[in-house]
Protein backbone atom coordinates (compact mmCIF):
# COMPACT_ATOMS: atom_id res chain seq x y z
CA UNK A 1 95.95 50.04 -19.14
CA UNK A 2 93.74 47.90 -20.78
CA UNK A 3 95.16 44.28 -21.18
CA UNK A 4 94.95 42.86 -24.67
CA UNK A 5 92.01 40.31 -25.60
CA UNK A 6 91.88 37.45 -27.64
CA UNK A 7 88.23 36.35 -28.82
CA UNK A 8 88.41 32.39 -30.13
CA UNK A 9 86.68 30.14 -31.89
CA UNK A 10 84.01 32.25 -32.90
CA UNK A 11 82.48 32.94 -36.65
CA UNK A 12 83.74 35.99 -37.68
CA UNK A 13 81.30 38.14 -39.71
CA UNK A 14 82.44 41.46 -40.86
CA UNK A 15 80.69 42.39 -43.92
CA UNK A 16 82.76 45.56 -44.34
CA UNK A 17 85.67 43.09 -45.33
CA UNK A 18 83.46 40.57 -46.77
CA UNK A 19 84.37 38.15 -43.94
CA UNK A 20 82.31 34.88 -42.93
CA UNK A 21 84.74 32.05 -41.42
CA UNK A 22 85.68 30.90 -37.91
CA UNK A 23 88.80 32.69 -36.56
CA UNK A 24 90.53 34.48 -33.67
CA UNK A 25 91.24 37.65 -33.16
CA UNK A 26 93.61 39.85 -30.94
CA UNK A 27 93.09 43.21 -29.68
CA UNK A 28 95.98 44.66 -27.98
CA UNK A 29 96.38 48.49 -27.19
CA UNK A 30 92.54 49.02 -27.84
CA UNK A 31 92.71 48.12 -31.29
CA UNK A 32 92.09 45.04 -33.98
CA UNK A 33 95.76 43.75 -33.83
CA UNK A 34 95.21 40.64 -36.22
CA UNK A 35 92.12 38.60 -37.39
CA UNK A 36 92.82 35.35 -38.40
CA UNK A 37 91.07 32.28 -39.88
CA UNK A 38 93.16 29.55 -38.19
CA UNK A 39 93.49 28.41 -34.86
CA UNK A 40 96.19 27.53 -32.65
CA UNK A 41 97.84 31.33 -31.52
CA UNK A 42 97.19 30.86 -28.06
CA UNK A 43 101.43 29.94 -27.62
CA UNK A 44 102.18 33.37 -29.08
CA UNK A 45 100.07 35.26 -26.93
CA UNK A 46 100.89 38.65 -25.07
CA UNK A 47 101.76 38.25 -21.92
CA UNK A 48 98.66 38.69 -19.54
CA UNK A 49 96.15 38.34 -22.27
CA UNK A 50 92.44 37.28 -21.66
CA UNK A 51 90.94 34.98 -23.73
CA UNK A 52 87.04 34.82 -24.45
CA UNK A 53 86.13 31.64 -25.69
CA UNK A 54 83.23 32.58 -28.61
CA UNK A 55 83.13 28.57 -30.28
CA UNK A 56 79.19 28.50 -31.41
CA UNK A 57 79.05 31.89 -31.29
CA UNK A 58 79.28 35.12 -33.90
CA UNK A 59 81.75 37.91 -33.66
CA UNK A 60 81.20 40.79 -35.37
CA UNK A 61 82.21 44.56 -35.27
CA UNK A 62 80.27 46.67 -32.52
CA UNK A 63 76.97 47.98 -33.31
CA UNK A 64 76.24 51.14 -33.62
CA UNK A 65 72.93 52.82 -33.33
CA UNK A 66 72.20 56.05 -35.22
CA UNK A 67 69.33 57.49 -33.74
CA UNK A 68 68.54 56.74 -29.49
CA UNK A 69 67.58 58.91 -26.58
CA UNK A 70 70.07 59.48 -23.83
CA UNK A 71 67.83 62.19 -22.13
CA UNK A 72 70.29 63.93 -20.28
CA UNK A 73 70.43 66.80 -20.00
CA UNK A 74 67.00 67.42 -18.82
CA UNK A 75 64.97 64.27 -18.55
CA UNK A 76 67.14 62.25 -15.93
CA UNK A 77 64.33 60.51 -14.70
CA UNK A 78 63.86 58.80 -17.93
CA UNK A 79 67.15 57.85 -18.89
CA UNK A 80 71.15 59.11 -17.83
CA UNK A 81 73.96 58.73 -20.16
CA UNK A 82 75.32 56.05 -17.71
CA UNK A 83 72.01 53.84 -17.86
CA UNK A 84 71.73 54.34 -21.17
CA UNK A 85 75.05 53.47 -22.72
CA UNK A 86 74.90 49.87 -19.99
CA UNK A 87 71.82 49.28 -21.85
CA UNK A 88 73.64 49.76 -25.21
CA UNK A 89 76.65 47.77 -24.27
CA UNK A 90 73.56 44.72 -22.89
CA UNK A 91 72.55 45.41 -26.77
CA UNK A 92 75.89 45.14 -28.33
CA UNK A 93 76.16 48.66 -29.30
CA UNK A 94 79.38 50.13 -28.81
CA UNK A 95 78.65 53.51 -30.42
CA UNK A 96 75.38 55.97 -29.92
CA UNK A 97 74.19 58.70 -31.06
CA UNK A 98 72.18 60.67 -29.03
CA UNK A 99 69.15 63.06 -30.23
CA UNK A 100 69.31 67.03 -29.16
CA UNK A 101 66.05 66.99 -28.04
CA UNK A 102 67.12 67.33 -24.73
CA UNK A 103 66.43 70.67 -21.90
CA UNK A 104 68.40 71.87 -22.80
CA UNK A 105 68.75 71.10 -26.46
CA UNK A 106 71.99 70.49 -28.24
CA UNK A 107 71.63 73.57 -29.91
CA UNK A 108 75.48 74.96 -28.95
CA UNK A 109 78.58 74.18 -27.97
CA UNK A 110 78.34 74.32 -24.25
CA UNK A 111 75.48 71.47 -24.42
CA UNK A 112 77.95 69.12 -26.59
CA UNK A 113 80.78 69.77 -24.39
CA UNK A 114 78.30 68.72 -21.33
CA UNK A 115 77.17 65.51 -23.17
CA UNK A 116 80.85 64.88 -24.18
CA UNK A 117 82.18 65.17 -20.74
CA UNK A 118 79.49 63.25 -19.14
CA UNK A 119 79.89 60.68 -21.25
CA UNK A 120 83.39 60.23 -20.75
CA UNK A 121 82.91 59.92 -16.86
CA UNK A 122 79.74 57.94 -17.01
CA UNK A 123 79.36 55.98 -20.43
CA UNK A 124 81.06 53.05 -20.66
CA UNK A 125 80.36 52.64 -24.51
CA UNK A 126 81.01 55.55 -27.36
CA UNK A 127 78.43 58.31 -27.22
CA UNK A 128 78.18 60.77 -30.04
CA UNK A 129 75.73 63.87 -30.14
CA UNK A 130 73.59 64.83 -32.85
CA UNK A 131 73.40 68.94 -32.73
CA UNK A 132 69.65 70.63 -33.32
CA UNK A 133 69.05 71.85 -37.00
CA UNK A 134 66.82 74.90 -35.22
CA UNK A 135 67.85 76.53 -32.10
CA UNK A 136 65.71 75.35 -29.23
CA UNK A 137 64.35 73.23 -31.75
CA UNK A 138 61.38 75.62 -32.25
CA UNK A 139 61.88 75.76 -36.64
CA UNK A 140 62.21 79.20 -36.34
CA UNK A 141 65.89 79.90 -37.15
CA UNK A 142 69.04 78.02 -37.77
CA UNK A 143 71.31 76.96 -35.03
CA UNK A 144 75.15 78.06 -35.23
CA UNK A 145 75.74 74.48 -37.34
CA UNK A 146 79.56 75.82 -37.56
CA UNK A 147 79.88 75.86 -33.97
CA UNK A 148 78.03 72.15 -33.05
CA UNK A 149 80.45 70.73 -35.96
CA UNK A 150 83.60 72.26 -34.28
CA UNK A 151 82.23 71.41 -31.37
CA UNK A 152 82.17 67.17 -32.40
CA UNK A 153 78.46 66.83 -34.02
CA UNK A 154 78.39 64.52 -36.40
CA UNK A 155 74.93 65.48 -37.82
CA UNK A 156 71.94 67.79 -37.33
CA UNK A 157 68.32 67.26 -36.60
CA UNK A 158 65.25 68.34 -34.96
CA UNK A 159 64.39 64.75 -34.27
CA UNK A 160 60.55 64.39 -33.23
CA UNK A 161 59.65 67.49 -34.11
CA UNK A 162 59.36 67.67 -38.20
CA UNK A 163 61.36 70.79 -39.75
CA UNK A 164 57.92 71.88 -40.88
CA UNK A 165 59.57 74.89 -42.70
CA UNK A 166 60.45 74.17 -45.94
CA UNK A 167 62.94 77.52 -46.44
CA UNK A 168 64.40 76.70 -43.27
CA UNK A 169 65.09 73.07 -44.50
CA UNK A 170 66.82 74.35 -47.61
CA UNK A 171 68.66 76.35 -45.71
CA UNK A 172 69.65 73.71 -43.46
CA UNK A 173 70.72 71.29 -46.25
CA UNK A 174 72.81 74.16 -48.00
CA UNK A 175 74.77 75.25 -44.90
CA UNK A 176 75.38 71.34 -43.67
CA UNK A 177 77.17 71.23 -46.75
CA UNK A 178 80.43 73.16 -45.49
CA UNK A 179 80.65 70.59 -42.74
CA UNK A 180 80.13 67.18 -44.60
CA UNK A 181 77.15 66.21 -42.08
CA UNK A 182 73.92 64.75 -42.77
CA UNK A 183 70.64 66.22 -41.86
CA UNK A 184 68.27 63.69 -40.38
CA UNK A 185 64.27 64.93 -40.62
CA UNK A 186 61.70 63.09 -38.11
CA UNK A 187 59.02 63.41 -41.92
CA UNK A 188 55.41 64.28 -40.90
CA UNK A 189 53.18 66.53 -41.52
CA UNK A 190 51.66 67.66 -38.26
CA UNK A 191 48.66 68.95 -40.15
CA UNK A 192 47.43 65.48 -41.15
CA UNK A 193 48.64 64.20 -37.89
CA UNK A 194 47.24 66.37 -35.23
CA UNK A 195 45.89 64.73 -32.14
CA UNK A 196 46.73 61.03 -34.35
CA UNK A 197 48.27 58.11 -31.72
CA UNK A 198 48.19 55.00 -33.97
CA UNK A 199 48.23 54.11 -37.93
CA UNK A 200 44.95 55.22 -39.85
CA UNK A 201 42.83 51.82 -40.45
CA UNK A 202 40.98 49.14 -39.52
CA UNK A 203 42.67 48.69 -35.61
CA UNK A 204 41.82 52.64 -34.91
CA UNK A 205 38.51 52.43 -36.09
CA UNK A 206 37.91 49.40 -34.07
CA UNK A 207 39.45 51.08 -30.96
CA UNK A 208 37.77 54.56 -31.41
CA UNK A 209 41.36 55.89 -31.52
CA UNK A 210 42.60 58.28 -34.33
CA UNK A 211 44.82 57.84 -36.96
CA UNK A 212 47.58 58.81 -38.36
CA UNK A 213 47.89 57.89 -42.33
CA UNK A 214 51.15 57.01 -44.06
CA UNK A 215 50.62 60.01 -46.64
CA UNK A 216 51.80 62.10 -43.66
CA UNK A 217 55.30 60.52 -43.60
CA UNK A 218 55.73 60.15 -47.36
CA UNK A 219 54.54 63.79 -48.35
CA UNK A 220 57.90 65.11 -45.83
CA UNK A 221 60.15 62.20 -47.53
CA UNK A 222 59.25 63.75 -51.00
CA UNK A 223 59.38 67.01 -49.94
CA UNK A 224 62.68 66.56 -48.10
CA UNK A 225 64.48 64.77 -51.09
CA UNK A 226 63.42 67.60 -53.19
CA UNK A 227 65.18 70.12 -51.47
CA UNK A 228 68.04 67.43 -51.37
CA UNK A 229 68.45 67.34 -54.91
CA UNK A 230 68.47 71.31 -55.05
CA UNK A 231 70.74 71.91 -52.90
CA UNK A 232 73.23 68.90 -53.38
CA UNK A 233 73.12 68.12 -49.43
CA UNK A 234 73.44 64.74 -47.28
CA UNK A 235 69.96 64.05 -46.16
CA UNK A 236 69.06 61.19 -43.99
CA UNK A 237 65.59 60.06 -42.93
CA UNK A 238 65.13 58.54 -39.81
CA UNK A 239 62.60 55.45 -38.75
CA UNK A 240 61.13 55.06 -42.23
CA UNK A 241 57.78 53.34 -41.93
CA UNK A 242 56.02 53.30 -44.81
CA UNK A 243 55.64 51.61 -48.58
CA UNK A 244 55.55 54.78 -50.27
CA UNK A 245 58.83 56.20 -48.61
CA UNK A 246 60.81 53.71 -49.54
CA UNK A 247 59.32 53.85 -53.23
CA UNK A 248 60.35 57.85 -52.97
CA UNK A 249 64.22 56.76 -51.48
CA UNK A 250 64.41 53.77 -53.98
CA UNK A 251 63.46 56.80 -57.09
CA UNK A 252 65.51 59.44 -55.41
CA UNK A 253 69.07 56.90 -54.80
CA UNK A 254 68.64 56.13 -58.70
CA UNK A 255 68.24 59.94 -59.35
CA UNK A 256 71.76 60.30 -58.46
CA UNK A 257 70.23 62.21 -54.75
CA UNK A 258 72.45 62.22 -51.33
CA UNK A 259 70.08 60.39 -49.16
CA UNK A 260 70.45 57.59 -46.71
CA UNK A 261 67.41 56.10 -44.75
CA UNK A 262 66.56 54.06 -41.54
CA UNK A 263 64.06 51.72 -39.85
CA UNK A 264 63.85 50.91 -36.46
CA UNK A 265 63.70 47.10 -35.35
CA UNK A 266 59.84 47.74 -34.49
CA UNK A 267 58.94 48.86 -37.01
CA UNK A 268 60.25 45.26 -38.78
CA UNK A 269 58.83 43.37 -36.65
CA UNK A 270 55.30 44.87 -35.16
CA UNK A 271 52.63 45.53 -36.43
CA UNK A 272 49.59 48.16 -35.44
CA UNK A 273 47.77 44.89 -33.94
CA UNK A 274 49.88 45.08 -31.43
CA UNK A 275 48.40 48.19 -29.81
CA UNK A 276 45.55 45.75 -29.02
CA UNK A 277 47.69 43.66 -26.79
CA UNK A 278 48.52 40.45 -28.47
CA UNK A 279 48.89 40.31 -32.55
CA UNK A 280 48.36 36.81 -32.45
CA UNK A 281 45.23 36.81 -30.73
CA UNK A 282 43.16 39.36 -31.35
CA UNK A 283 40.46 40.13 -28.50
CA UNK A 284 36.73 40.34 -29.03
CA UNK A 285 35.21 44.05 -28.44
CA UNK A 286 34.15 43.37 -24.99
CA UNK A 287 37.99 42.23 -23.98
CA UNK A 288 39.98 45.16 -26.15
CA UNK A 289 43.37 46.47 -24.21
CA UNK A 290 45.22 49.51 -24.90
CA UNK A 291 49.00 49.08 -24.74
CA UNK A 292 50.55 52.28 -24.53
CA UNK A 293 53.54 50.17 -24.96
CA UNK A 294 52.74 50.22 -28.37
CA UNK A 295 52.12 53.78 -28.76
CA UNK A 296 55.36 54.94 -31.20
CA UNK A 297 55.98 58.04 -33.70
CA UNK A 298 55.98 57.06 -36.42
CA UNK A 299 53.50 54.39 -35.37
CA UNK A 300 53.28 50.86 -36.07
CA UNK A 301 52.03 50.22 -39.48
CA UNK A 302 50.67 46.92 -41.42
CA UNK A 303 52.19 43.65 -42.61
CA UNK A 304 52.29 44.97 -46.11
CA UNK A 305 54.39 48.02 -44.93
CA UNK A 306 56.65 45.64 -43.11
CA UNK A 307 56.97 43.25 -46.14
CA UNK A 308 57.91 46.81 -47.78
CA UNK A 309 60.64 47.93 -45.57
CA UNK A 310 62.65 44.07 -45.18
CA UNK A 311 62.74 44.58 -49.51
CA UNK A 312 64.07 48.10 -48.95
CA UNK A 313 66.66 46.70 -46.48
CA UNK A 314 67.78 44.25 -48.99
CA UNK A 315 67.58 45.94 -52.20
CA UNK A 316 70.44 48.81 -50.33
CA UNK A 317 67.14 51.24 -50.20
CA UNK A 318 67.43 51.49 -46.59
CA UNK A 319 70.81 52.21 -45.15
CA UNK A 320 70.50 50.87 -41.59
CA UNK A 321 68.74 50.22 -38.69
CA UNK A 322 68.36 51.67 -35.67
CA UNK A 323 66.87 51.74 -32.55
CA UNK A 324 65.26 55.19 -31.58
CA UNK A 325 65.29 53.84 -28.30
CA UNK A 326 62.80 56.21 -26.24
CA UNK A 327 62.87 55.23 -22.88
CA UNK A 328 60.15 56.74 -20.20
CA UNK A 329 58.82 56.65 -16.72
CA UNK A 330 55.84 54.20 -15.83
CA UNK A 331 54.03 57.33 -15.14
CA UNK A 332 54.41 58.19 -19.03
CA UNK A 333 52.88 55.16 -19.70
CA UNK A 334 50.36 53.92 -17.05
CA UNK A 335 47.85 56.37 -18.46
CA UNK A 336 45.19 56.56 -21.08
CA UNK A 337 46.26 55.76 -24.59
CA UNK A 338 45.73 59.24 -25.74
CA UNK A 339 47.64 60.99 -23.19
CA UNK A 340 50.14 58.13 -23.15
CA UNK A 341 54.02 59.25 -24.63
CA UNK A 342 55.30 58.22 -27.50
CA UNK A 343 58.32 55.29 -27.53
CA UNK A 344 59.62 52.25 -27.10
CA UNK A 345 62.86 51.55 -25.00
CA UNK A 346 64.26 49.46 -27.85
CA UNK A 347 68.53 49.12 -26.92
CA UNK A 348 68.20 45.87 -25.26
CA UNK A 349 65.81 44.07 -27.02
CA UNK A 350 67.16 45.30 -30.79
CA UNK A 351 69.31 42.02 -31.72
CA UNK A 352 66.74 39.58 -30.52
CA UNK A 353 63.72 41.24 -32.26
CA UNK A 354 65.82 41.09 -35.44
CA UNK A 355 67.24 37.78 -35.28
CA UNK A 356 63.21 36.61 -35.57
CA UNK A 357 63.77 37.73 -39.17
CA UNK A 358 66.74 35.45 -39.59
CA UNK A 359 65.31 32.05 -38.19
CA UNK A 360 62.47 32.91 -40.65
CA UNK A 361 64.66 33.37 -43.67
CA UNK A 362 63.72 37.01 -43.97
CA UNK A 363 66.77 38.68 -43.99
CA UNK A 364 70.80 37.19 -44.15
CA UNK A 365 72.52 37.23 -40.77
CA UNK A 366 75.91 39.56 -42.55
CA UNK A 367 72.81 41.49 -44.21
CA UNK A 368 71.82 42.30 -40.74
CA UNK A 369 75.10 43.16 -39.50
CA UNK A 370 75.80 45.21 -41.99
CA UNK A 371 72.75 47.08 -41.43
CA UNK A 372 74.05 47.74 -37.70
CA UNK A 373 77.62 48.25 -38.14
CA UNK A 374 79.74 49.55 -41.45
CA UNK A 375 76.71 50.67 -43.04
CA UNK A 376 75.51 53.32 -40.34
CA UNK A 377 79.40 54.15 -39.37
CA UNK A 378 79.87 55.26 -43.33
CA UNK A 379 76.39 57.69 -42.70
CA UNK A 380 78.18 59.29 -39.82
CA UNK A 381 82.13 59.16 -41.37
CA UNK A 382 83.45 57.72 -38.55
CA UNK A 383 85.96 54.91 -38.83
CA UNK A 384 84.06 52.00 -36.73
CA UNK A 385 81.68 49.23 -37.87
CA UNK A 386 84.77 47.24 -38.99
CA UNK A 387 87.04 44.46 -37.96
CA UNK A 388 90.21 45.60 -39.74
CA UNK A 389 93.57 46.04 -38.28
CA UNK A 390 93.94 49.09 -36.65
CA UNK A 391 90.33 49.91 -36.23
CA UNK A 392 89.19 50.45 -32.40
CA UNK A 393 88.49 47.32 -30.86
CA UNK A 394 84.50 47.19 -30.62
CA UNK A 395 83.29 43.59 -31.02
CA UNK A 396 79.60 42.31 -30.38
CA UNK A 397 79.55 38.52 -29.42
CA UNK A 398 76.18 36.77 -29.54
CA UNK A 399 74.74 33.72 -29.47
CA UNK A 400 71.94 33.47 -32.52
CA UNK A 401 70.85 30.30 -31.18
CA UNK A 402 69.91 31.26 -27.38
CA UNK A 403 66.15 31.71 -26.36
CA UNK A 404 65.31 33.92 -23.87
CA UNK A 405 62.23 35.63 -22.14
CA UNK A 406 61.90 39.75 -22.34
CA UNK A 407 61.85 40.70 -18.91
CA UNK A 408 61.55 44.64 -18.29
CA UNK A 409 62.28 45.04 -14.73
CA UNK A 410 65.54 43.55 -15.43
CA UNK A 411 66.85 46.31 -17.91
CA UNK A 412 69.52 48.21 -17.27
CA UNK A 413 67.78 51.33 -18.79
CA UNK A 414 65.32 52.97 -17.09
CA UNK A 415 62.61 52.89 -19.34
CA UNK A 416 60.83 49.55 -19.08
CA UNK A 417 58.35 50.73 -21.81
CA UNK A 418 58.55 47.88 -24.52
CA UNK A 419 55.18 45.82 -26.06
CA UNK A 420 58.00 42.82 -25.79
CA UNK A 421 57.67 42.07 -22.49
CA UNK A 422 57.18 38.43 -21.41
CA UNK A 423 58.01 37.23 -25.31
CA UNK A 424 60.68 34.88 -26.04
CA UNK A 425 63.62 35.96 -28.73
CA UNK A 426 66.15 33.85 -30.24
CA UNK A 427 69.59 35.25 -30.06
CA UNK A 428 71.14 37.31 -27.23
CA UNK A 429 74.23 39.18 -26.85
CA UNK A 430 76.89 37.19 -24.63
CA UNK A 431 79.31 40.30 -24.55
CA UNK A 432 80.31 43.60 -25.68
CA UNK A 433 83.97 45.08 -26.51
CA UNK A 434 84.18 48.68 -27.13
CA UNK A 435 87.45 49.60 -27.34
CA UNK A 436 89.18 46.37 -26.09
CA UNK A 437 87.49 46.79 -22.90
CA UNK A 438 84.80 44.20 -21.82
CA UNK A 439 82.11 46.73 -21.26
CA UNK A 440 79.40 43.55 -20.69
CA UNK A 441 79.66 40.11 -20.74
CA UNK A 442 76.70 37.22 -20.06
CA UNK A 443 77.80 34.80 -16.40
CA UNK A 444 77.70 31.85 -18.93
CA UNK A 445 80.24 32.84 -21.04
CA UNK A 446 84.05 31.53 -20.12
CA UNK A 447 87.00 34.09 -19.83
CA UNK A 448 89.96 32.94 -18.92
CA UNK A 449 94.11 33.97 -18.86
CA UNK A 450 96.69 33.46 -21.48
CA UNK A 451 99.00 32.03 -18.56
CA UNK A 452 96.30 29.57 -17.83
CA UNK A 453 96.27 28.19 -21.69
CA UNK A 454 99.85 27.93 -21.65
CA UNK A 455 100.06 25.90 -18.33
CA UNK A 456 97.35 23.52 -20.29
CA UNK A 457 99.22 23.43 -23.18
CA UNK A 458 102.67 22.42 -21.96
CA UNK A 459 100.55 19.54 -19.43
């Protein structure tokens, strides 16, 4: 049973109700059993309630993350469903939802039901699968979509492998229609991509590496949202990177298209510079370093793109944000750029990457939090992301205000692969509710006992 919790003091922020005060809230039986501005409810508590004391900090609904890599089944040495959802809750995600590209995929039931079960006996946050759009995720043919939406999908994709197939696509977006669920596309075409490990300009040439141009991504978006608007589906497109694809989502939202977007919190914040080691110190020629840290699909792009992508965020363009966390062994890494993988292990850095955009006035703190909580949970359909009575009781805590230095040896997840390592972020997660249970909370932060308020209280 879990006991009910009673989070104090804190500003609330829960753009899904319009909400931005100071306030306590209860959560009793696993859900939001009142939210309420004043103080001074800790008499009328339930008996052997905890209290969280969140003065100084924000409270707002659980994140959720549309788009990370679990890697089980299949790539265990990267990443477990257990690792990865303690380095969710660490990130103040209580919901996940994990790609198919998996080995096996999640192509059928039997792989869902595996992912489902595992997560129940090993996650400690909420993990929900994404089925495959193709089976085996080859683009050859479709996978039973009726059978991964029985089964507790609650969308389809291919992930980093493009549904190069444009018949197949339409096919895809027709058929996702009996179901309600969106189809998310990885967009690039391979063709103008092949053997490409960084953005086309003036860093590749400099490092002898190729490119990979923005066209690529932006001729799939187009493509994609035409087929969306012919066959009335949900489309979503995951870590958009580029100028021109949010100029195509912008065009196709006001067209009256179903299409939702993301961007990842790299892709806001770095920029193709950092491949060479340090953005804010570039090295001469004779000094260059190759961070495969750096090395992401799609890759890190320019200021201008990035400048691009915070306007998309606020104009509604771009839906959420997520993390594509893509966590891998050293071995994946420790290698020469071009035979380096692709990804960054993104869950527990997300919040303080972002919050760099609200000390510089970039983007609104409930903005933000929109972005990571009622905004992705309305993509999916699911019922989370919000703060209201009744809703399960996932709460993110964090302090906006606390510094701290990016330290990869001390993730929970076992991919240590992030270009942040050794920086310094503002704002940190303090602790993490997912359905009234404390699924991670910082050693500084003060929980205490109902019956030990009242005994202060009557003194």
């Amino acid at each position: 049973m879990i006991q009910p919790l009673l989070i104090k003091g804190g500003r609330i922020i829960d753009p899904s109700q319009g909400i931005d005060h100071s306030g306590n809230i209860l959560i009793k039986d696993g859900t939001i059993a009142w939210l309420l501005r004043d103080e001074g409810q800790e008499t009328c508590l339930p008996e052997h309630c905890l209290v969280l004391d969140a003065h100084r900090l924000v409270v707002c609904p659980g994140f959720i993350d549309l788009h990370c890599h679990l890697r089980e089944p299949g790539f265990e040495e990267k990443e477990t469903i257990a690792t990865g959802t303690e380095a969710a809750a660490r990130g103040g995600f209580t919901t996940v939802c994990c790609m198919p590209n998996t080995n096996p995929p999640i192509d059928n039931k039997a792989v869902v039901d595996y992912v489902k079960d595992k997560a129940r006996k090993r996650g400690i946050i909420r993990v929900l699968p994404i089925g495959c759009i193709s089976k085996g995720r080859r683009g050859e043919e479709l996978a039973e979509m009726g059978e991964l939406a029985q089964a507790g999908v609650v969308a389809y994709s291919d992930d980093s492998d493009p549904v190069r197939d444009s018949r197949l696509m339409r096919h895809a977006l027709e058929y996702s229609r009996n179901f309600g669920l969106p189809i998310i596309d990885h967009c690039e075409d391979t063709t103008l991509t092949e053997d490409g490990v960084m953005n086309e300009g003036w860093v590749a040439t400099r490092l002898g590496l190729r490119g990979m141009p923005t066209i690529a991504e932006e001729i799939m978006v187009a493509r994609d949202i035409a087929l969306a608007e012919l066959t009335k589906g949900r489309l979503h497109i995951a870590h958009v990177s580029t100028r021109g694809s949010v100029e195509l989502i912008r065009r196709a939202k006001e067209k009256g298209v179903a299409i939702t977007a993301e961007v990842t919190p790299h892709h806001l914040t770095l920029t193709e510079e950092r491949v060479m080691g340090n953005e804010a110190a570039p090295q001469p020629l004779s000094l260059l370093s190759y961070d495969t840290n750096a090395k992401v699909k799609p890759p890190l792009r320019t200021r201008r793109e990035i400048e691009a992508l915070i306007l998309g965020l606020k104009e509604g363009v771009i839906d959420a944000i997520a993390t594509d966390h893509a966590p891998h062994t050293e071995v994946d890494k420790r290698c020469e750029f071009g035979l380096a993988a692709f990804g960054i292990s993104g869950l527990e850095t997300a919040l303080g990457a972002l919050m760099g955009l609200v000390h510089s006035g970039e983007l609104d703190l409930p903005l933000l939090i929109s972005k990571l909580t009622i905004e992705p949970a309305r993509i999916i359909g699911k019922e989370i992301g919000t703060l209201r009575m009744g809703a399960p009781g996932d709460v993110t805590i964090f302090d906006p205000e606390a510094e701290w230095v990016v330290d990869p040896k001390a993730f929970a997840s076992k991919g240590k692969n992030t270009p942040l390592a050794g920086r310094i972020l503002k704002g940190r997660v303090m602790a993490t509710v997912c359905g009234g249970k404390i699924v991670f909370q910082d050693k500084h932060l003060r929980l205490e006992k109902s019956h030990d308020i009242k005994e202060r209280v009557r003194e």
